[in-house]
C-alpha atoms as a PDB file:
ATOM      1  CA  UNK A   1     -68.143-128.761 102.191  1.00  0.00           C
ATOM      2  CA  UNK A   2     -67.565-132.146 102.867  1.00  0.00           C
ATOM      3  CA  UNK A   3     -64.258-133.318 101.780  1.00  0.00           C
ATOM      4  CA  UNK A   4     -62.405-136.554 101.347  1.00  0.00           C
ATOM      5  CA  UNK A   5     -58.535-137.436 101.278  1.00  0.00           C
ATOM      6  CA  UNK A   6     -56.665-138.693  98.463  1.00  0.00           C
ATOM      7  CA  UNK A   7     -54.962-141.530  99.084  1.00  0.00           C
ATOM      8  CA  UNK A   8     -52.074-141.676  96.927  1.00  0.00           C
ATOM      9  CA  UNK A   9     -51.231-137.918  97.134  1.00  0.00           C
ATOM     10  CA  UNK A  10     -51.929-135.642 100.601  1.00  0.00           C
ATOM     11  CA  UNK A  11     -52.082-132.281  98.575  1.00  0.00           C
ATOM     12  CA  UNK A  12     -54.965-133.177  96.650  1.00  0.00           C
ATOM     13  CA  UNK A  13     -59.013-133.734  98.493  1.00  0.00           C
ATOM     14  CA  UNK A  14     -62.309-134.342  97.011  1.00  0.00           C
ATOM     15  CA  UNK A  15     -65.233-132.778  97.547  1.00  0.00           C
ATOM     16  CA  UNK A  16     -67.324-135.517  97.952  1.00  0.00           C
ATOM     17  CA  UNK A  17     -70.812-132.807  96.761  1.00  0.00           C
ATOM     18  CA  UNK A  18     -69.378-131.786  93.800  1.00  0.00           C
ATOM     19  CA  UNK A  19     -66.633-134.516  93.259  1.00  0.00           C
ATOM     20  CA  UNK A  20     -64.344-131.989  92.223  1.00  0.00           C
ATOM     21  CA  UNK A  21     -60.395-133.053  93.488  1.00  0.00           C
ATOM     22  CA  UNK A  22     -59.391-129.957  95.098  1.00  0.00           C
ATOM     23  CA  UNK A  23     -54.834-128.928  95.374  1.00  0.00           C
ATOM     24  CA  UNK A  24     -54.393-128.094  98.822  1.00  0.00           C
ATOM     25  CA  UNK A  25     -50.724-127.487  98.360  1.00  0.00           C
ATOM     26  CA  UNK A  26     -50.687-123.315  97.828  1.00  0.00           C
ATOM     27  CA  UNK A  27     -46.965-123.364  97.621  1.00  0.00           C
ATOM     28  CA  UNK A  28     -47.468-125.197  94.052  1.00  0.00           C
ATOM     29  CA  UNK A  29     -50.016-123.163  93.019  1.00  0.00           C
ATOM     30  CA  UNK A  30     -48.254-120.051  93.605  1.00  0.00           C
ATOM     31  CA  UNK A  31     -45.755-121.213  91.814  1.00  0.00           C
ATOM     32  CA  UNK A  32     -48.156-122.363  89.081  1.00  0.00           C
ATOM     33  CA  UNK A  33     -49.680-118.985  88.929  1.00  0.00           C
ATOM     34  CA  UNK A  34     -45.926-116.943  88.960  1.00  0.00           C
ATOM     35  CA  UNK A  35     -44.761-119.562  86.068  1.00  0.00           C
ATOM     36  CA  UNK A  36     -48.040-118.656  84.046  1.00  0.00           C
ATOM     37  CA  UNK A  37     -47.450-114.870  84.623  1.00  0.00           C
ATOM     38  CA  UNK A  38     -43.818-115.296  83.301  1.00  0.00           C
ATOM     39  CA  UNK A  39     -44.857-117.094  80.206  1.00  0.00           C
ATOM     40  CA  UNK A  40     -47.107-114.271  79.777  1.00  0.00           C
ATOM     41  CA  UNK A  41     -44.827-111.572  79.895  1.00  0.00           C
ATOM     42  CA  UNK A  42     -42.310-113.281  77.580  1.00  0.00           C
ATOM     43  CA  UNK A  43     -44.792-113.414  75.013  1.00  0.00           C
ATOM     44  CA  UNK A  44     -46.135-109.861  75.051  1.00  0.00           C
ATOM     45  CA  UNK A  45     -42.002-109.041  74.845  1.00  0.00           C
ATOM     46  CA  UNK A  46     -41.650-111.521  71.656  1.00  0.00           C
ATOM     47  CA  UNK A  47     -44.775-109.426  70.101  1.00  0.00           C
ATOM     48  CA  UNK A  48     -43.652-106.432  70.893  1.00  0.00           C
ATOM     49  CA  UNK A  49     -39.946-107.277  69.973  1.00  0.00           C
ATOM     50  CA  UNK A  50     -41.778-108.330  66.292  1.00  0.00           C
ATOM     51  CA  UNK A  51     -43.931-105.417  66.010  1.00  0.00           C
ATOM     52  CA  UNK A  52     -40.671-103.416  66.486  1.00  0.00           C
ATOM     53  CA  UNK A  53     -38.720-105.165  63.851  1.00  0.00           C
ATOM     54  CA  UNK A  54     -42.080-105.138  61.265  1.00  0.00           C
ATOM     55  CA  UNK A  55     -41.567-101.151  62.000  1.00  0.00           C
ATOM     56  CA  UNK A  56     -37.900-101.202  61.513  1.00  0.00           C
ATOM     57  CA  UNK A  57     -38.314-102.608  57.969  1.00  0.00           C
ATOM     58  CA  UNK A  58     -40.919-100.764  56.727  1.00  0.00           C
ATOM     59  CA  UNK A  59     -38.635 -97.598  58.003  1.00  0.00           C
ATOM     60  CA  UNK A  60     -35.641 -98.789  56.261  1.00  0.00           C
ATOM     61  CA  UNK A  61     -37.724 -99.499  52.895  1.00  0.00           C
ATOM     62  CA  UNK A  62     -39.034 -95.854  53.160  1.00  0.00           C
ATOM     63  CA  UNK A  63     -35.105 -94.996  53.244  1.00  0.00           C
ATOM     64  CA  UNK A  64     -34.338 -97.194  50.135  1.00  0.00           C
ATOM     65  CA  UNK A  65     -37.033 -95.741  48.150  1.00  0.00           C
ATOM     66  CA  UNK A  66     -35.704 -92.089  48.452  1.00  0.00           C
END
């Protein structure tokens, strides 16, 4: 694959084939990828946080109603 530097930034080549600009810097994309994975997990906890309190009400309208 026959890449070419980026001039104004030294993490980033292109592949001068495909001209696709390529991050060379794996330190960003791991933290990318970790930051991703957290936003992930906070949102499955929101949901399942809501679920819990959409089954808390409907338990404490079954109470009322008795």
């Amino acid at each position: 694959m026959p890449i070419k530097k980026i001039k104004d930034n030294p993490d980033l080549v292109k592949d001068t084939t495909s001209q696709a600009i390529i991050n060379t810097n794996t330190t960003a994309i791991h933290a990318r990828r970790a930051q991703l994975a957290l936003n992930i997990k906070k949102e499955n906890e929101l949901k399942e946080m809501k679920d819990d309190i959409a089954e808390l009400k409907s338990l404490l309208k079954k109470l009322g109603n008795k």
